[in-house]
PDB file of N, CA and C in Angstrom:
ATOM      1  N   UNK A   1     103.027-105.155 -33.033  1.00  0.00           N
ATOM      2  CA  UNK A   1     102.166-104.020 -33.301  1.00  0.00           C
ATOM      3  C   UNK A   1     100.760-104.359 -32.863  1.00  0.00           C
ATOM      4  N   UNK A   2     100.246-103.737 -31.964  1.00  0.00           N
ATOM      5  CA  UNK A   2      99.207-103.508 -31.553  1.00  0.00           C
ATOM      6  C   UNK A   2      98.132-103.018 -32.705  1.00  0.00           C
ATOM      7  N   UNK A   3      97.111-103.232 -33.064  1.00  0.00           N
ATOM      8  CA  UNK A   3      96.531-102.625 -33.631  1.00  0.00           C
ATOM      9  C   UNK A   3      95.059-102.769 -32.986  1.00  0.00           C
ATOM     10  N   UNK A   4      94.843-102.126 -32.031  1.00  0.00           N
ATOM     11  CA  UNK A   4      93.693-102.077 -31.211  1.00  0.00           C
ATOM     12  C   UNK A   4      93.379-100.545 -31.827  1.00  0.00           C
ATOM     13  N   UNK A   5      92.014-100.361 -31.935  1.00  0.00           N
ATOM     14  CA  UNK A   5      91.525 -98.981 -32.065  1.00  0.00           C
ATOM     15  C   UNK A   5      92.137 -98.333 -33.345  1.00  0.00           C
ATOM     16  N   UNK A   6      92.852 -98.822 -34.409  1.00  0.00           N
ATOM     17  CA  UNK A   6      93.336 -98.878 -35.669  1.00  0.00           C
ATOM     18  C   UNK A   6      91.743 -98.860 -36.566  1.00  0.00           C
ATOM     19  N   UNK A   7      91.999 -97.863 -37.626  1.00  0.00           N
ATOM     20  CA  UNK A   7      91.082 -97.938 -38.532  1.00  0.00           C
ATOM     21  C   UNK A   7      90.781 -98.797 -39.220  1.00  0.00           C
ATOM     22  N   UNK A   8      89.875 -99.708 -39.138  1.00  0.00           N
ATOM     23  CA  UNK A   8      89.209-100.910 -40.214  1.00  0.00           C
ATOM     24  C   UNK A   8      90.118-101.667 -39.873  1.00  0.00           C
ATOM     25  N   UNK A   9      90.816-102.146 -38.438  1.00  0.00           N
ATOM     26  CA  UNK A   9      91.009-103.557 -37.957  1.00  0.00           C
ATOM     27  C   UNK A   9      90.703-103.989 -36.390  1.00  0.00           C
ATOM     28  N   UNK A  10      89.910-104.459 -36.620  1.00  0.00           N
ATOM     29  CA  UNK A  10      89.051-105.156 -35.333  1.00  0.00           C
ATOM     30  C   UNK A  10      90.256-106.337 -34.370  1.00  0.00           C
ATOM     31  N   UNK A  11      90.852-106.648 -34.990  1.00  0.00           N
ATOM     32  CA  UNK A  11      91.568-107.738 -34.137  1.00  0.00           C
ATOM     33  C   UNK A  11      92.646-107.248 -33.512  1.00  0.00           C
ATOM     34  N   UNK A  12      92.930-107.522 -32.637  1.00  0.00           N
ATOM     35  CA  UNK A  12      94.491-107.225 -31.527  1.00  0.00           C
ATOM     36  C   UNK A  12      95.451-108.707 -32.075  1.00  0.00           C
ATOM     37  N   UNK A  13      96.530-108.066 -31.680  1.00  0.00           N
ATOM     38  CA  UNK A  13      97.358-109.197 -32.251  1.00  0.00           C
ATOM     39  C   UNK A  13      97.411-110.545 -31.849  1.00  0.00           C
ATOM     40  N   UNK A  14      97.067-110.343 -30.210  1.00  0.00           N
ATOM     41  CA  UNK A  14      96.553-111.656 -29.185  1.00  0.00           C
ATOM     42  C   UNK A  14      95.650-112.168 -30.538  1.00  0.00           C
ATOM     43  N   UNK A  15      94.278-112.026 -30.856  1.00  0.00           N
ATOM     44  CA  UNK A  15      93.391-112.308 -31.304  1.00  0.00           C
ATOM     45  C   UNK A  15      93.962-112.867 -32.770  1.00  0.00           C
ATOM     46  N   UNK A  16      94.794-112.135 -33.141  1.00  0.00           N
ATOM     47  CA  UNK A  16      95.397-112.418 -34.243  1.00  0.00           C
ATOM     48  C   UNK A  16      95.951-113.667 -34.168  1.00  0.00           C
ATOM     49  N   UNK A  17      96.653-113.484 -33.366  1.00  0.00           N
ATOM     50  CA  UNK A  17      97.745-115.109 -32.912  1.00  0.00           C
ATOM     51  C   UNK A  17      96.987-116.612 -32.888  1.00  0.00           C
ATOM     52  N   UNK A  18      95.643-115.951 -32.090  1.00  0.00           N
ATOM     53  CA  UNK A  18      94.606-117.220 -31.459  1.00  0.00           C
ATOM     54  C   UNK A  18      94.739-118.054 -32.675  1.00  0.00           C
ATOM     55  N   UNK A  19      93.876-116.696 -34.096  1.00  0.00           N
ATOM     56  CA  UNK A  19      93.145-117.437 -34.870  1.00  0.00           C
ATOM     57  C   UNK A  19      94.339-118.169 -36.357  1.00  0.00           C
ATOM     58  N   UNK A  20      95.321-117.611 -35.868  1.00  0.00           N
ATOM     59  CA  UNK A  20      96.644-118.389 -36.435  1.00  0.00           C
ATOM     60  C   UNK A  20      96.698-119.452 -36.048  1.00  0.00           C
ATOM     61  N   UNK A  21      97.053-119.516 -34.897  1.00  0.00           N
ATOM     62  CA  UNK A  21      97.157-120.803 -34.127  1.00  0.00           C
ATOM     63  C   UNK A  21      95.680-122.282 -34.470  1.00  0.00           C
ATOM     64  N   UNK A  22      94.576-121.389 -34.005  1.00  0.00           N
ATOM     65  CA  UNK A  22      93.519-122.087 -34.781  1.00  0.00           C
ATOM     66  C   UNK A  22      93.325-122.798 -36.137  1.00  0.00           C
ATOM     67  N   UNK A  23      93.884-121.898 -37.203  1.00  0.00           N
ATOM     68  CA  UNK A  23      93.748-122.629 -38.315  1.00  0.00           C
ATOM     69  C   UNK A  23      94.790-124.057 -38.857  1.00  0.00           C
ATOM     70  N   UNK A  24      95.843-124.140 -37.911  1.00  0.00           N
ATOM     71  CA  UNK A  24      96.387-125.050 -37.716  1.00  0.00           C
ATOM     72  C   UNK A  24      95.772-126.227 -37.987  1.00  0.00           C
ATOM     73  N   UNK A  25      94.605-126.101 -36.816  1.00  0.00           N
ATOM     74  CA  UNK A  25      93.737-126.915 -37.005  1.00  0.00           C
ATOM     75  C   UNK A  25      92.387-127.183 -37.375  1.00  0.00           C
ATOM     76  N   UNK A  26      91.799-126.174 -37.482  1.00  0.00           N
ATOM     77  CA  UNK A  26      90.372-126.197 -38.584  1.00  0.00           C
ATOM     78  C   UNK A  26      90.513-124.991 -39.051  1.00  0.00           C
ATOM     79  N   UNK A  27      89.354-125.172 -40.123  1.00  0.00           N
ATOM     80  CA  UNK A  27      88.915-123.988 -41.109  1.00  0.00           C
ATOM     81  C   UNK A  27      88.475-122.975 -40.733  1.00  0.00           C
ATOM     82  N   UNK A  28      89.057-122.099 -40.292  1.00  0.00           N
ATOM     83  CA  UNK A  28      88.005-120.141 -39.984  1.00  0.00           C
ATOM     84  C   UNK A  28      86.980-120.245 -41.155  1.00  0.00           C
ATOM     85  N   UNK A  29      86.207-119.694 -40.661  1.00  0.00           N
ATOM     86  CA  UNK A  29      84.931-119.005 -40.808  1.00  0.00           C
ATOM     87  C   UNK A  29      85.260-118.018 -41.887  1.00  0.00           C
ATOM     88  N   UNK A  30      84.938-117.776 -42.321  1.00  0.00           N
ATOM     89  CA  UNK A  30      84.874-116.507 -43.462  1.00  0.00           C
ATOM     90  C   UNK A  30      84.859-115.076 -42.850  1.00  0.00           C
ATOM     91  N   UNK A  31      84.570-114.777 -41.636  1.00  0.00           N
ATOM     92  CA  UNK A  31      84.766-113.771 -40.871  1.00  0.00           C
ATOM     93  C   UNK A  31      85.673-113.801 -40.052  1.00  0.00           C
ATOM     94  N   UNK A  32      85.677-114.738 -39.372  1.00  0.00           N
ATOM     95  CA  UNK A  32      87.173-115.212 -39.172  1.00  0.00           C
ATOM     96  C   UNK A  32      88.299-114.876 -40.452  1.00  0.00           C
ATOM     97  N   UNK A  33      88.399-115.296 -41.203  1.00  0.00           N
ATOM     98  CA  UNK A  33      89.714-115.414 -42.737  1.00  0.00           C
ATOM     99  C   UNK A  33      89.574-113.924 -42.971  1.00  0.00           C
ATOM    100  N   UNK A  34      88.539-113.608 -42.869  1.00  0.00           N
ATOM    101  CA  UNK A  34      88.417-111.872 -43.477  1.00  0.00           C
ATOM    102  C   UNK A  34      89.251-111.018 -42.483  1.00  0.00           C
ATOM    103  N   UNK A  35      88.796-110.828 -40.902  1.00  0.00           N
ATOM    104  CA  UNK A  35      89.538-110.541 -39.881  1.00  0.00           C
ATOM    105  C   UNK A  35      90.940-110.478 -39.889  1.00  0.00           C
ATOM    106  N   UNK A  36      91.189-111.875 -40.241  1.00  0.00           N
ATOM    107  CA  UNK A  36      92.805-111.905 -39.815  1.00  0.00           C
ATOM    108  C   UNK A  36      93.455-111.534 -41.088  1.00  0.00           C
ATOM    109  N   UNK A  37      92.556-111.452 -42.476  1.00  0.00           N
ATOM    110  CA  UNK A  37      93.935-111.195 -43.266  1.00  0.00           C
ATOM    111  C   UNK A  37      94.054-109.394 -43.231  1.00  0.00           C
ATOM    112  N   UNK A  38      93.047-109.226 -42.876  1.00  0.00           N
ATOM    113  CA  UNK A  38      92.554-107.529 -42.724  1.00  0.00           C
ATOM    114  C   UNK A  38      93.498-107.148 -41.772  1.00  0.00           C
ATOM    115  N   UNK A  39      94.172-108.159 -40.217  1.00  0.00           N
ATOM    116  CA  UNK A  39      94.880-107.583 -39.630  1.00  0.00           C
ATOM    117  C   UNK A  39      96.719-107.695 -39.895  1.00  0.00           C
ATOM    118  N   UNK A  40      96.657-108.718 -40.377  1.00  0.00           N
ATOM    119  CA  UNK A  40      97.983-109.380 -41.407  1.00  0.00           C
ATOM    120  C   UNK A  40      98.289-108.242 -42.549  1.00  0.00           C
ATOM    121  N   UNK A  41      97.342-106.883 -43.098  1.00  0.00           N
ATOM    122  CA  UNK A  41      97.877-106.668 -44.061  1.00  0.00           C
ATOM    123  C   UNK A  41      98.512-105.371 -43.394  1.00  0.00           C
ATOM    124  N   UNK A  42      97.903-105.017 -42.108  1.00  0.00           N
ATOM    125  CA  UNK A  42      98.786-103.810 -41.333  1.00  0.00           C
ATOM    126  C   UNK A  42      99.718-104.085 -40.433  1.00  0.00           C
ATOM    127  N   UNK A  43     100.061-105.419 -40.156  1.00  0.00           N
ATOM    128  CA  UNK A  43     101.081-106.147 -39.354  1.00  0.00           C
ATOM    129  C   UNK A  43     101.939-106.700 -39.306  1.00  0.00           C
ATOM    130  N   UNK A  44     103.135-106.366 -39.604  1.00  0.00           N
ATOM    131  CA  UNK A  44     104.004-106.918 -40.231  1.00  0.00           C
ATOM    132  C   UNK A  44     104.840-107.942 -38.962  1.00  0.00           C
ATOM    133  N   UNK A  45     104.690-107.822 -37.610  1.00  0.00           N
ATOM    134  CA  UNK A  45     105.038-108.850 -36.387  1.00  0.00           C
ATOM    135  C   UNK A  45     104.099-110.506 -36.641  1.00  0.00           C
ATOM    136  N   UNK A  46     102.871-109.475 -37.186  1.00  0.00           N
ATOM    137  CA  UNK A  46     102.143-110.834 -37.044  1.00  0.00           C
ATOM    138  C   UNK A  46     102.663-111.710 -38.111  1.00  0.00           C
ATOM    139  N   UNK A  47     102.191-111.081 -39.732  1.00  0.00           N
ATOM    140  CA  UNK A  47     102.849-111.426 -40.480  1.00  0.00           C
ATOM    141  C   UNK A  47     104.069-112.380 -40.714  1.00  0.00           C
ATOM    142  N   UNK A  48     104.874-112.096 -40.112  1.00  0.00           N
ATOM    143  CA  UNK A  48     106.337-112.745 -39.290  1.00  0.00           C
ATOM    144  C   UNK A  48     105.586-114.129 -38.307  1.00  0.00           C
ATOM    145  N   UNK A  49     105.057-113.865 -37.635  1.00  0.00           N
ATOM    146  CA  UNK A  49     104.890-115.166 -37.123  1.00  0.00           C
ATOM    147  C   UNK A  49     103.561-115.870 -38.131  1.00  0.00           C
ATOM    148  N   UNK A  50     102.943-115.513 -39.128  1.00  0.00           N
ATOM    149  CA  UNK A  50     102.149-116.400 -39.801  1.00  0.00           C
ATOM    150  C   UNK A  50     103.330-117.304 -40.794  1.00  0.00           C
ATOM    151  N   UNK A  51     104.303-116.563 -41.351  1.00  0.00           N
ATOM    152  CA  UNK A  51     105.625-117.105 -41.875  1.00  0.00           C
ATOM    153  C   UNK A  51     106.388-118.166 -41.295  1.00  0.00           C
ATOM    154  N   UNK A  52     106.634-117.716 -39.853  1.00  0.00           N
ATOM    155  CA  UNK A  52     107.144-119.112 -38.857  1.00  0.00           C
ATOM    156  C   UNK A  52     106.701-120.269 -38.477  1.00  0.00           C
ATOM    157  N   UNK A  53     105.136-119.824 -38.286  1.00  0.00           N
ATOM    158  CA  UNK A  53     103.950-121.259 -38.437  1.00  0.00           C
ATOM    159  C   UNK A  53     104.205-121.624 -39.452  1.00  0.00           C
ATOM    160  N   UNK A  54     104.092-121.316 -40.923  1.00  0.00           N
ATOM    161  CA  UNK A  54     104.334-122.086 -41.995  1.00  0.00           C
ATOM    162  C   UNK A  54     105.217-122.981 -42.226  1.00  0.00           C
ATOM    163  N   UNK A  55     106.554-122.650 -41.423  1.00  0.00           N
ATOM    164  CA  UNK A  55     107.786-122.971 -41.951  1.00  0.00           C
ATOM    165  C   UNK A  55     107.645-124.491 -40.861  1.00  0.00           C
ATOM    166  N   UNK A  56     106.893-123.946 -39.721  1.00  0.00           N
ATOM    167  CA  UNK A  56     107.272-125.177 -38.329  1.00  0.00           C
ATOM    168  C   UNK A  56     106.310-126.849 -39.228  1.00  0.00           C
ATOM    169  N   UNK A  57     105.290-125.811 -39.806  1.00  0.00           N
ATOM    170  CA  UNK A  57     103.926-126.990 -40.179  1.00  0.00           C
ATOM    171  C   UNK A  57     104.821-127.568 -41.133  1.00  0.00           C
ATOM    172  N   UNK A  58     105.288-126.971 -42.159  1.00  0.00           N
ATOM    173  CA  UNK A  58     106.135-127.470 -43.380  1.00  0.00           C
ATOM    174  C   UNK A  58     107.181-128.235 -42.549  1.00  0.00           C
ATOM    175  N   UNK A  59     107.742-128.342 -41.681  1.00  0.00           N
ATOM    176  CA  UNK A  59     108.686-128.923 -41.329  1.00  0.00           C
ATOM    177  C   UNK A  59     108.005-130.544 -40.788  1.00  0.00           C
ATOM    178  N   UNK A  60     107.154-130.330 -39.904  1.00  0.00           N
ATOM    179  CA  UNK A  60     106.608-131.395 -38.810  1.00  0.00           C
ATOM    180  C   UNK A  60     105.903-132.232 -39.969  1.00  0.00           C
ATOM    181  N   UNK A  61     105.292-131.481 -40.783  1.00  0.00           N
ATOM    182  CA  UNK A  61     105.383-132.555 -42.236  1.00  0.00           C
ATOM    183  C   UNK A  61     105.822-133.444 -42.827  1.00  0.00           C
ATOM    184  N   UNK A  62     107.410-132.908 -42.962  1.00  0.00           N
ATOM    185  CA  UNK A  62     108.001-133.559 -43.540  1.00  0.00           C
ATOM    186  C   UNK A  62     108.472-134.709 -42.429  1.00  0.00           C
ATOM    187  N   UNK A  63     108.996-134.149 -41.691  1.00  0.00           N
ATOM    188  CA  UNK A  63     108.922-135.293 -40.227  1.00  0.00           C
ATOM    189  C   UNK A  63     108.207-136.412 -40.444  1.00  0.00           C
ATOM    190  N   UNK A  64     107.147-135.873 -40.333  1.00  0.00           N
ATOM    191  CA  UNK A  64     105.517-137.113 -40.185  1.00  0.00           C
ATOM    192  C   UNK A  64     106.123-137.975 -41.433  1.00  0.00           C
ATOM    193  N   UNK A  65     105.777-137.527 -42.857  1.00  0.00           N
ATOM    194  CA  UNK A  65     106.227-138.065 -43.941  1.00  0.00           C
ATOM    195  C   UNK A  65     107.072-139.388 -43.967  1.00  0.00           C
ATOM    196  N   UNK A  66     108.552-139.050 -43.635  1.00  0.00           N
ATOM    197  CA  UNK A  66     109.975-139.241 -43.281  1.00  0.00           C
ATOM    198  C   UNK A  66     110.015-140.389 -42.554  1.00  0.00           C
ATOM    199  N   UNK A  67     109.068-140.030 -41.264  1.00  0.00           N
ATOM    200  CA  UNK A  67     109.385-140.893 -40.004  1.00  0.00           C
ATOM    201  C   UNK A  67     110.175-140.634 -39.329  1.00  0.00           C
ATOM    202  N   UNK A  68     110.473-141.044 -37.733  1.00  0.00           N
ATOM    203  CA  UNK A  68     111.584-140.614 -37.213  1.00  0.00           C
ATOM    204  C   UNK A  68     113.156-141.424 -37.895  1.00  0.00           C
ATOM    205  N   UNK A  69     114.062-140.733 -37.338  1.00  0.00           N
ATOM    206  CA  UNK A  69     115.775-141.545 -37.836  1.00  0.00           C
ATOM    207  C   UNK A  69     115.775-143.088 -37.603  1.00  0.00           C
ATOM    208  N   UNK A  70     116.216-143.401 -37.934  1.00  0.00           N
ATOM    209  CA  UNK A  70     117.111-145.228 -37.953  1.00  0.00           C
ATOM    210  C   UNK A  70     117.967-144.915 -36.504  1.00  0.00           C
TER     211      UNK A  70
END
């Protein structure tokens, strides 16, 4: 879902994705965090992939944790 030109959400889903992808690795900005959850609450694609990042980070975690196999 596109939400370009959508009432009271500034971000496209590209943009959306970036700043997903971004927080991976540092902290958004507070306008940043505001943005994306503002576009997360009309997006349910994005949504879906903020869920799949979670699940990959939670995983590579436990990895790291673990160590690789014997």
């Amino acid at each position: 879902m596109n939400t370009d030109g959508a009432e009271g959400v500034s971000l496209s889903c590209k943009q959306a994705a970036r700043l997903m992808s971004q927080q991976q690795d540092r902290a958004l900005s507070d306008t940043e965090s505001d943005e994306l959850k503002k576009h997360l609450l009309v997006c349910l694609d994005c949504r879906n992939i903020e869920q799949q990042l979670g699940f990959l980070r939670r995983l590579a975690n436990r990895y790291a944790a673990s160590g690789p196999p014997h």
